[in-house]
C-alpha atoms as a PDB file:
ATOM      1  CA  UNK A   1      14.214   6.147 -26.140  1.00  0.00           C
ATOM      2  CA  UNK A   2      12.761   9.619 -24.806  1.00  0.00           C
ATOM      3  CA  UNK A   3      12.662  12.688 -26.803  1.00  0.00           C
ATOM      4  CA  UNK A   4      15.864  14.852 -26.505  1.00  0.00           C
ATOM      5  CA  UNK A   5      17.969  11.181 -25.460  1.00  0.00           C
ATOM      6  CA  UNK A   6      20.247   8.967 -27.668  1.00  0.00           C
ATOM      7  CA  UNK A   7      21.472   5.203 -27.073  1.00  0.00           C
ATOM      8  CA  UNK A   8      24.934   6.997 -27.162  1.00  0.00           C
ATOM      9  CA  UNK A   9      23.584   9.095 -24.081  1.00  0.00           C
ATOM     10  CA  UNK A  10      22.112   7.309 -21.172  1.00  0.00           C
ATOM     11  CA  UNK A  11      19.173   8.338 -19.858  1.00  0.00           C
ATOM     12  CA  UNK A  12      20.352   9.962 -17.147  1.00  0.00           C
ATOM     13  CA  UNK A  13      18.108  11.974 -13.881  1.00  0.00           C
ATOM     14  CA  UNK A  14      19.755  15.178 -13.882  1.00  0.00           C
ATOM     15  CA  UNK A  15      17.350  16.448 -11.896  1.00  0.00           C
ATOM     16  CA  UNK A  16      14.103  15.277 -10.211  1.00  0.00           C
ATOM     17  CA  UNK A  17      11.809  17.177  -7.834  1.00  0.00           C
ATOM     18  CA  UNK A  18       9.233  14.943  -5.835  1.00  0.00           C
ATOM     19  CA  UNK A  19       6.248  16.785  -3.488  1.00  0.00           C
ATOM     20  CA  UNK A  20       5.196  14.805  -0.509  1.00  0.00           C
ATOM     21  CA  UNK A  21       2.058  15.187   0.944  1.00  0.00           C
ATOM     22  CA  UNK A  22       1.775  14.822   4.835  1.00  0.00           C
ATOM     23  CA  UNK A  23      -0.290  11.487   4.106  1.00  0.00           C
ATOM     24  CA  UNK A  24       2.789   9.942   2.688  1.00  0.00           C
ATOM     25  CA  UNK A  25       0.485   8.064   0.309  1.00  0.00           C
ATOM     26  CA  UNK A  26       1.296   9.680  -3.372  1.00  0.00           C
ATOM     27  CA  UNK A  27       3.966  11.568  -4.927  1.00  0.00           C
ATOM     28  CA  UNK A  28       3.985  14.011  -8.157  1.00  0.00           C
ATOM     29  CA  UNK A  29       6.860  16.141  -9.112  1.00  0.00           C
ATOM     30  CA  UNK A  30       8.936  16.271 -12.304  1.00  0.00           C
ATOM     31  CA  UNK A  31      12.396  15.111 -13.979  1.00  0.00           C
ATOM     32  CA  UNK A  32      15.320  16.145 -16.128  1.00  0.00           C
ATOM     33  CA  UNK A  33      16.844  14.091 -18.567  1.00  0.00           C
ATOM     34  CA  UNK A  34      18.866  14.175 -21.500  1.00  0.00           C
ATOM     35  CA  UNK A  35      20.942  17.511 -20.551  1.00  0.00           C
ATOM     36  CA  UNK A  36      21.726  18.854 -17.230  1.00  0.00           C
ATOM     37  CA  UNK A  37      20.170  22.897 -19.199  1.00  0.00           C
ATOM     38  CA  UNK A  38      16.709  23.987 -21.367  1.00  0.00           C
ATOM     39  CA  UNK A  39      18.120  21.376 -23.982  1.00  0.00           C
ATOM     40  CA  UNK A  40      16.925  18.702 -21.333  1.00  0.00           C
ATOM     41  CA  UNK A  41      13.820  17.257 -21.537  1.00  0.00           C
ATOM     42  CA  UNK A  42      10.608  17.626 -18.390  1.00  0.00           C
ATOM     43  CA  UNK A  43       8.416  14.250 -17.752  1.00  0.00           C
ATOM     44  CA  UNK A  44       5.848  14.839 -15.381  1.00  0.00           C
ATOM     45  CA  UNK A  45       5.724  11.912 -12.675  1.00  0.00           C
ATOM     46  CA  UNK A  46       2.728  10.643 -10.399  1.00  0.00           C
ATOM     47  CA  UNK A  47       2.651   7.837  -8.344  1.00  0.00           C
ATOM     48  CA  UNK A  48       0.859   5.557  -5.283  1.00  0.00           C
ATOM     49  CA  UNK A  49       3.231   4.178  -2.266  1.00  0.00           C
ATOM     50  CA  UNK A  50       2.135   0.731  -2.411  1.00  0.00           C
ATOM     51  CA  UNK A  51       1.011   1.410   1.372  1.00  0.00           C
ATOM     52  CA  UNK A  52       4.149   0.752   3.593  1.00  0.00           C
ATOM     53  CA  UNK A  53       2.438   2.637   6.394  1.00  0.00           C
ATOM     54  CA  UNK A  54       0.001  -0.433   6.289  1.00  0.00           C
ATOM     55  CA  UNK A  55       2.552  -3.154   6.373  1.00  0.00           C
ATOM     56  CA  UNK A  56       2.474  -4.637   9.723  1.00  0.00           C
ATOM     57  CA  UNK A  57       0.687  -7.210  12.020  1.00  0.00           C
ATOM     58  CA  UNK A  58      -2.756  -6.318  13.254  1.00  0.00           C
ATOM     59  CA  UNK A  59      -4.592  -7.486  16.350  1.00  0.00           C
ATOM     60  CA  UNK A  60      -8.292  -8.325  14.842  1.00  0.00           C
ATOM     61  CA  UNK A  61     -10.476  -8.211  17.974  1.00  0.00           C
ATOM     62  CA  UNK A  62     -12.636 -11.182  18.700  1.00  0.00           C
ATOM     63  CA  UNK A  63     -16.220 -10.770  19.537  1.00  0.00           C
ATOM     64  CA  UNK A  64     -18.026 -12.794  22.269  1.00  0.00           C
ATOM     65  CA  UNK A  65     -16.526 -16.154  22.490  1.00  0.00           C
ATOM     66  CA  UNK A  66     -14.411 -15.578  19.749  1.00  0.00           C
ATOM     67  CA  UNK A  67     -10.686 -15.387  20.206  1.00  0.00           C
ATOM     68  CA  UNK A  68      -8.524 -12.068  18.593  1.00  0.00           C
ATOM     69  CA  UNK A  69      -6.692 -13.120  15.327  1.00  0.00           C
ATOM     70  CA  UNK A  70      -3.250 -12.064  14.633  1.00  0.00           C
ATOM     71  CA  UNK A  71      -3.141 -11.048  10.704  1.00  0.00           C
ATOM     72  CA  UNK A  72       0.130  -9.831   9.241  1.00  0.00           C
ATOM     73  CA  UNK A  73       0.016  -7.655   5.757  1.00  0.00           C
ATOM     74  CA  UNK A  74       3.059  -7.233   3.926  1.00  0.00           C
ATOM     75  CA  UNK A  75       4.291  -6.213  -0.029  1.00  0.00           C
ATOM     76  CA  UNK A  76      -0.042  -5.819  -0.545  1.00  0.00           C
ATOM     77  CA  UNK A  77      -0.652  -9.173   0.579  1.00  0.00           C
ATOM     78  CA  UNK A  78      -2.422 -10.785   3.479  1.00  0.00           C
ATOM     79  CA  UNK A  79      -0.682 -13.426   5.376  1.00  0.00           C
ATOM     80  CA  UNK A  80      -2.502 -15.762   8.040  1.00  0.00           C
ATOM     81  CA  UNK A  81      -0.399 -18.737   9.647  1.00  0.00           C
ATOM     82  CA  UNK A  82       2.461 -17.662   7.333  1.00  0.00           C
ATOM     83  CA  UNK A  83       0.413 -17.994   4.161  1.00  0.00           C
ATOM     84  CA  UNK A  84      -0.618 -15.822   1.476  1.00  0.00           C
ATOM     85  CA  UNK A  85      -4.464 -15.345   1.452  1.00  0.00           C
ATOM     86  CA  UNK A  86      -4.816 -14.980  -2.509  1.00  0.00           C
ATOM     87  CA  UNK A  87      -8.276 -13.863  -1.781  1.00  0.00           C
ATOM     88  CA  UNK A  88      -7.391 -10.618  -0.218  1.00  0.00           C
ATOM     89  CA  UNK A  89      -5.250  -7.454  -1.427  1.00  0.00           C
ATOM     90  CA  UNK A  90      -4.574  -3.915  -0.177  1.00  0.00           C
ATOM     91  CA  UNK A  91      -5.290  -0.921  -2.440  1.00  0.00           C
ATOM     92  CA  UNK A  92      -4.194   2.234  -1.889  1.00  0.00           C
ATOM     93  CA  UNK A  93      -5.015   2.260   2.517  1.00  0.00           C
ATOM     94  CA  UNK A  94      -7.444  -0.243   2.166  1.00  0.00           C
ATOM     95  CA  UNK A  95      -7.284  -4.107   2.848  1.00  0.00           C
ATOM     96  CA  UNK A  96     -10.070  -5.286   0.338  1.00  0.00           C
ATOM     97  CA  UNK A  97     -10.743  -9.312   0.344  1.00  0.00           C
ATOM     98  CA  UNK A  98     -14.043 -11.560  -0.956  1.00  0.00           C
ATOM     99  CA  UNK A  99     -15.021 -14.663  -1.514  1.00  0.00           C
ATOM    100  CA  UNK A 100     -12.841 -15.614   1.690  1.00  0.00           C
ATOM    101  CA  UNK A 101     -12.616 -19.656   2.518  1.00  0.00           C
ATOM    102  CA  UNK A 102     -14.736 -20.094   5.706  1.00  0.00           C
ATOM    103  CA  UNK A 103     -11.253 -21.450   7.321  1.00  0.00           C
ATOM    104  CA  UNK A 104      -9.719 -17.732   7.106  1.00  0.00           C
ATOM    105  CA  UNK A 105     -13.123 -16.356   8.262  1.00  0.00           C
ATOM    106  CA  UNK A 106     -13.062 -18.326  11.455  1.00  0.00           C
ATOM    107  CA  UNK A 107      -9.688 -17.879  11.877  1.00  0.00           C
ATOM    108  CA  UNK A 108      -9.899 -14.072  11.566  1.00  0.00           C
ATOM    109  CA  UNK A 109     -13.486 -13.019  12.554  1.00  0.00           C
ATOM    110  CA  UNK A 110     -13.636 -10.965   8.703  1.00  0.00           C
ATOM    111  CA  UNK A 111     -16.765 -11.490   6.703  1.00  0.00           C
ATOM    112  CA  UNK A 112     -16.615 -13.399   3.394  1.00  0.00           C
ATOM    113  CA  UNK A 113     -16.211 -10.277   2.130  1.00  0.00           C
ATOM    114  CA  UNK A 114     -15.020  -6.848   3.224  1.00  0.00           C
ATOM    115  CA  UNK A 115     -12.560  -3.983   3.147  1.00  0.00           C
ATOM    116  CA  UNK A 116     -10.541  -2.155   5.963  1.00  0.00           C
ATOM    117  CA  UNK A 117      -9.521   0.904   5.471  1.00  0.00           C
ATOM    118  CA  UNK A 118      -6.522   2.071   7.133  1.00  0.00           C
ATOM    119  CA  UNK A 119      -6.143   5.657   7.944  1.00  0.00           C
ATOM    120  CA  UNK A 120      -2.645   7.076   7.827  1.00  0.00           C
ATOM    121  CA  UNK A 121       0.293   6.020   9.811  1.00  0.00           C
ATOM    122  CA  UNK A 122      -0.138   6.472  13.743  1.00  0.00           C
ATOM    123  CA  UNK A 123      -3.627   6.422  13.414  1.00  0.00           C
ATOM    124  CA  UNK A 124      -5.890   3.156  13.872  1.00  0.00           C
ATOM    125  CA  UNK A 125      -7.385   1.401  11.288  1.00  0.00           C
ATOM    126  CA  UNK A 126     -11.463   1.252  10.935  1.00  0.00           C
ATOM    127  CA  UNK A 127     -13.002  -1.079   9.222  1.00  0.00           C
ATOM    128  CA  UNK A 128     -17.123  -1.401   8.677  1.00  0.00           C
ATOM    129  CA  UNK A 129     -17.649  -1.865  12.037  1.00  0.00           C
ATOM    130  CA  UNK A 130     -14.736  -3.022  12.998  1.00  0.00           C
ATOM    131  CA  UNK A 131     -11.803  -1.465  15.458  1.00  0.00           C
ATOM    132  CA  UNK A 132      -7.812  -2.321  14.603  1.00  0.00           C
ATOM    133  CA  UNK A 133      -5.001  -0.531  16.149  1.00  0.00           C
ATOM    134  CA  UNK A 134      -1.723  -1.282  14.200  1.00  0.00           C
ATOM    135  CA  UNK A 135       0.268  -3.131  15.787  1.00  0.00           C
ATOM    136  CA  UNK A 136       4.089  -3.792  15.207  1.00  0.00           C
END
C-alpha cells in the first residue's frame, strides 16, 4: 500500500496531470492519491505508448522481380498470412526482427535481420534502405 493510503481507503486518483508531447510517443506527469489536499500523496509517472501510431498494414515494396508484401503489425507483433512472426517485435517506433526463417524473408523482401524505424504518425516509415508508406 502507498505512503499516506490505508486498506480502509482505496487508492483512489484524485488527481493526475499527464504532458503529451506532439510525437505522441511518451507521457510524464504526476498523481494524487490518498487525499483530495497537501495530506495527499505525489508519484511521479513516465511511460512509452506501446506504438499505436505504428499499428497498421504496410505495403513492403518489392524489388526487381520481386512481388510487394503486405505485412500487418499489431499489439507489438508482426503478423504475415495471419500469423505471429515470433522472430520480430516493435520497440518504441521501430520494427526490430533477426534470425528471420527464409520463408518470411521471401515472403516479405526483409533481410534475416533488420529494423524499421517508423517515424511519427502521418509520416512514412524508413527503414535501412528501405521505403514504407503506412498504409491502413
Amino acid at each position: 500500500m502507498p505512503p499516506g493510503c490505508s486498506e480502509d481507503q482505496p487508492v483512489f486518483p484524485y488527481r493526475l496531470a499527464v504532458a503529451l508531447p506532439s510525437s505522441l510517443d511518451r507521457a510524464e506527469g504526476a498523481i494524487l492519491v490518498g487525499a483530495p489536499d497537501r495530506k495527499g500523496v505525489v508519484y511521479g509517472l513516465r511511460g512509452e505508448y506501446a506504438s499505436p501510431e505504428v499499428n497498421g498494414y504496410y505495403s513492403l515494396a518489392g524489388g526487381g522481380e520481386r512481388p510487394s508484401a503486405v505485412i500487418r503489425i499489431f499489439d507489438g507483433a508482426l503478423y504475415l498470412d495471419g500469423q505471429v512472426v515470433e522472430q520480430a517485435a516493435v520497440r518504441a517506433r521501430n520494427l526490430v526482427w533477426s534470425d528471420l526463417p527464409e520463408a518470411v524473408c521471401e515472403a516479405t523482401g526483409l533481410p534475416p535481420s533488420g529494423t524499421l524505424e517508423f517515424n511519427p504518425p502521418g509520416v512514412d516509415g524508413v527503414g535501412p534502405g528501405r521505403s514504407v508508406p503506412p498504409g491502413a
